[in-house]
Protein backbone atom coordinates (compact mmCIF):
# COMPACT_ATOMS: atom_id res chain seq x y z
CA UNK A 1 9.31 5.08 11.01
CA UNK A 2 6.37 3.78 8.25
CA UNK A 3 4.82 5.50 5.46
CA UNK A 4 2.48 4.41 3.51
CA UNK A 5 2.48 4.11 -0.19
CA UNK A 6 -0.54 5.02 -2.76
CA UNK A 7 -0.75 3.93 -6.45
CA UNK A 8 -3.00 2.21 -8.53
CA UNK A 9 -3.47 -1.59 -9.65
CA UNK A 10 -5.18 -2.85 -13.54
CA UNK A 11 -6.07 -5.92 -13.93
CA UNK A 12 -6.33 -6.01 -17.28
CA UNK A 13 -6.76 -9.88 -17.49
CA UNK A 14 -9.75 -11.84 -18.41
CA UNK A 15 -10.01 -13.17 -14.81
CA UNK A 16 -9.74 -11.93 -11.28
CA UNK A 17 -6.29 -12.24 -8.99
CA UNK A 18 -4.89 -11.33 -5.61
CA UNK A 19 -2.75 -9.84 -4.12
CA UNK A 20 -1.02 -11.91 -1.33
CA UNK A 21 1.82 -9.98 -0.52
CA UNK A 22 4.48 -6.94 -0.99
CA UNK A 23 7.78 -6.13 -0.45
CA UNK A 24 10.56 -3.22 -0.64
CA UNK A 25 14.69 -3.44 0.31
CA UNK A 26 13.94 0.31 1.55
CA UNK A 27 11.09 -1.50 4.68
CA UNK A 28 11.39 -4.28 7.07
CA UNK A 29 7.76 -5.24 6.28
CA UNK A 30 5.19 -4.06 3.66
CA UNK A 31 1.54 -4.94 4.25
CA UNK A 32 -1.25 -4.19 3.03
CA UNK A 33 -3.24 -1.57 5.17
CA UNK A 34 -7.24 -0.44 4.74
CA UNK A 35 -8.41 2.98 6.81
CA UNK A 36 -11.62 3.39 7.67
CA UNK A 37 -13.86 5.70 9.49
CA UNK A 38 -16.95 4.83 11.55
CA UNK A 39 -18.66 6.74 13.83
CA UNK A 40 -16.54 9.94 13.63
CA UNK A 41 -13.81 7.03 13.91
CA UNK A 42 -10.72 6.19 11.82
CA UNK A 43 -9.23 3.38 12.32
CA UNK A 44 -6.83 0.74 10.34
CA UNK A 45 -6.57 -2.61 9.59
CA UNK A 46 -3.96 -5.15 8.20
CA UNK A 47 -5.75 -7.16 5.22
CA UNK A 48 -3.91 -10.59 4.45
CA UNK A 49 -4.97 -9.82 0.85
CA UNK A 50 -6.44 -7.71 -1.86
CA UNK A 51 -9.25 -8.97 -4.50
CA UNK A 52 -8.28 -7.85 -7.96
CA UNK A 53 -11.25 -8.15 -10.15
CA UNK A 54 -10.47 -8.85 -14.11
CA UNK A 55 -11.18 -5.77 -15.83
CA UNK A 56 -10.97 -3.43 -12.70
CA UNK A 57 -8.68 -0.54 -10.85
CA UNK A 58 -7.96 -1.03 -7.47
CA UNK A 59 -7.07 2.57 -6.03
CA UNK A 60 -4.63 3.58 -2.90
CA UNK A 61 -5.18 6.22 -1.56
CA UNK A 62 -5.29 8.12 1.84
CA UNK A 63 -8.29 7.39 3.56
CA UNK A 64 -8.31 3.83 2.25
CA UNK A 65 -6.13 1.58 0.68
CA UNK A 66 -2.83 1.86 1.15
CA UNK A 67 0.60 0.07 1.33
CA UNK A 68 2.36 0.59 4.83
CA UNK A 69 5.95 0.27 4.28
CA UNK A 70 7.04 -0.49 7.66
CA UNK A 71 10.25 0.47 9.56
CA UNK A 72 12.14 2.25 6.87
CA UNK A 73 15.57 1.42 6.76
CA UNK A 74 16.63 4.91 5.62
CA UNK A 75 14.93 8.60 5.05
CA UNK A 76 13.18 8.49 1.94
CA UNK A 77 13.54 12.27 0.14
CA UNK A 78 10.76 13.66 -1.58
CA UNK A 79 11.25 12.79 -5.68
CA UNK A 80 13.02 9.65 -4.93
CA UNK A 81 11.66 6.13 -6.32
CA UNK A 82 11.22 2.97 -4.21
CA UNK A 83 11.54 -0.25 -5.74
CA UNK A 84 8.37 -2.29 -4.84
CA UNK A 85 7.75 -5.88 -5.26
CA UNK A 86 3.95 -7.26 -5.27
CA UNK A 87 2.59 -10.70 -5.24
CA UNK A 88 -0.32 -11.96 -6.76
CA UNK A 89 -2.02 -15.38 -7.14
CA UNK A 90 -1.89 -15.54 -10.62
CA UNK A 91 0.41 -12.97 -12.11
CA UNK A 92 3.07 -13.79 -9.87
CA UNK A 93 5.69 -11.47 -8.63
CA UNK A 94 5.44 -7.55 -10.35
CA UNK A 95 8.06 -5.12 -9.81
CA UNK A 96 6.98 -1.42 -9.35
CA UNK A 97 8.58 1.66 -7.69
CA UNK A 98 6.50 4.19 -5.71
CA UNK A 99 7.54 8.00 -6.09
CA UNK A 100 8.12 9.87 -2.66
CA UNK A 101 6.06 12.76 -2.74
CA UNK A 102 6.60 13.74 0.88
CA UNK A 103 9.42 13.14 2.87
CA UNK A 104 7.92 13.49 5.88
CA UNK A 105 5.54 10.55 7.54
CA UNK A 106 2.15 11.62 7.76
CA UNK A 107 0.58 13.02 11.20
CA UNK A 108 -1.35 11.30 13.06
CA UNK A 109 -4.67 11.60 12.34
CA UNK A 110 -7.58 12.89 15.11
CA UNK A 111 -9.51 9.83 16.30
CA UNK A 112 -7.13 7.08 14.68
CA UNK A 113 -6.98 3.46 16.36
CA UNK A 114 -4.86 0.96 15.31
């Protein structure tokens, strides 16, 4: 089972970053995941990384960015907290936790294509 996980990144630096990776004990895999929708379309894609631009608010959300926490290990219940682990190029390793909002993994969605 995956679900994908939505949040916000700052960078409230003076210079831009990347993220290059993430990682939760509650997934086998966590990558980074970008929807789009072309043509009447959706599709998804795997991006190997994320700019960050100094000053800026990346956004995940459904429809676009997200993180795809991949082959859950357990059920995750709606109001419980996932530890989350990003990596970036220059701020290193940042611990977060993503609230479950939804139990449930989302339906598929009309038209999607991996």
């Amino acid at each position: 089972m995956n679900v994908a996980g939505y949040g916000a990144i700052t960078n409230r630096g003076p210079h831009a970053d990347r993220l290059i990776g993430a990682a939760s004990a509650a997934a086998s895999k966590v990558s980074i995941h970008e929807s789009r929708s072309a043509g009447g379309v959706m599709s998804m894609r795997t991006l190997s990384d994320l700019a960050i631009p100094a000053g800026a608010t990346v956004t995940f959300a459904p429809g676009g960015l997200h993180l795809m926490l991949e082959g859950l290990k357990r059920p995750l219940n709606p109001g419980a907290r996932v530890a989350i682990t990003l990596t970036f190029i220059k701020a290193g390793v940042v611990r977060s936790e993503l609230v479950v909002r939804n139990g449930d993994p989302a339906p598929p969605m009309p038209g999607m294509r991996p």
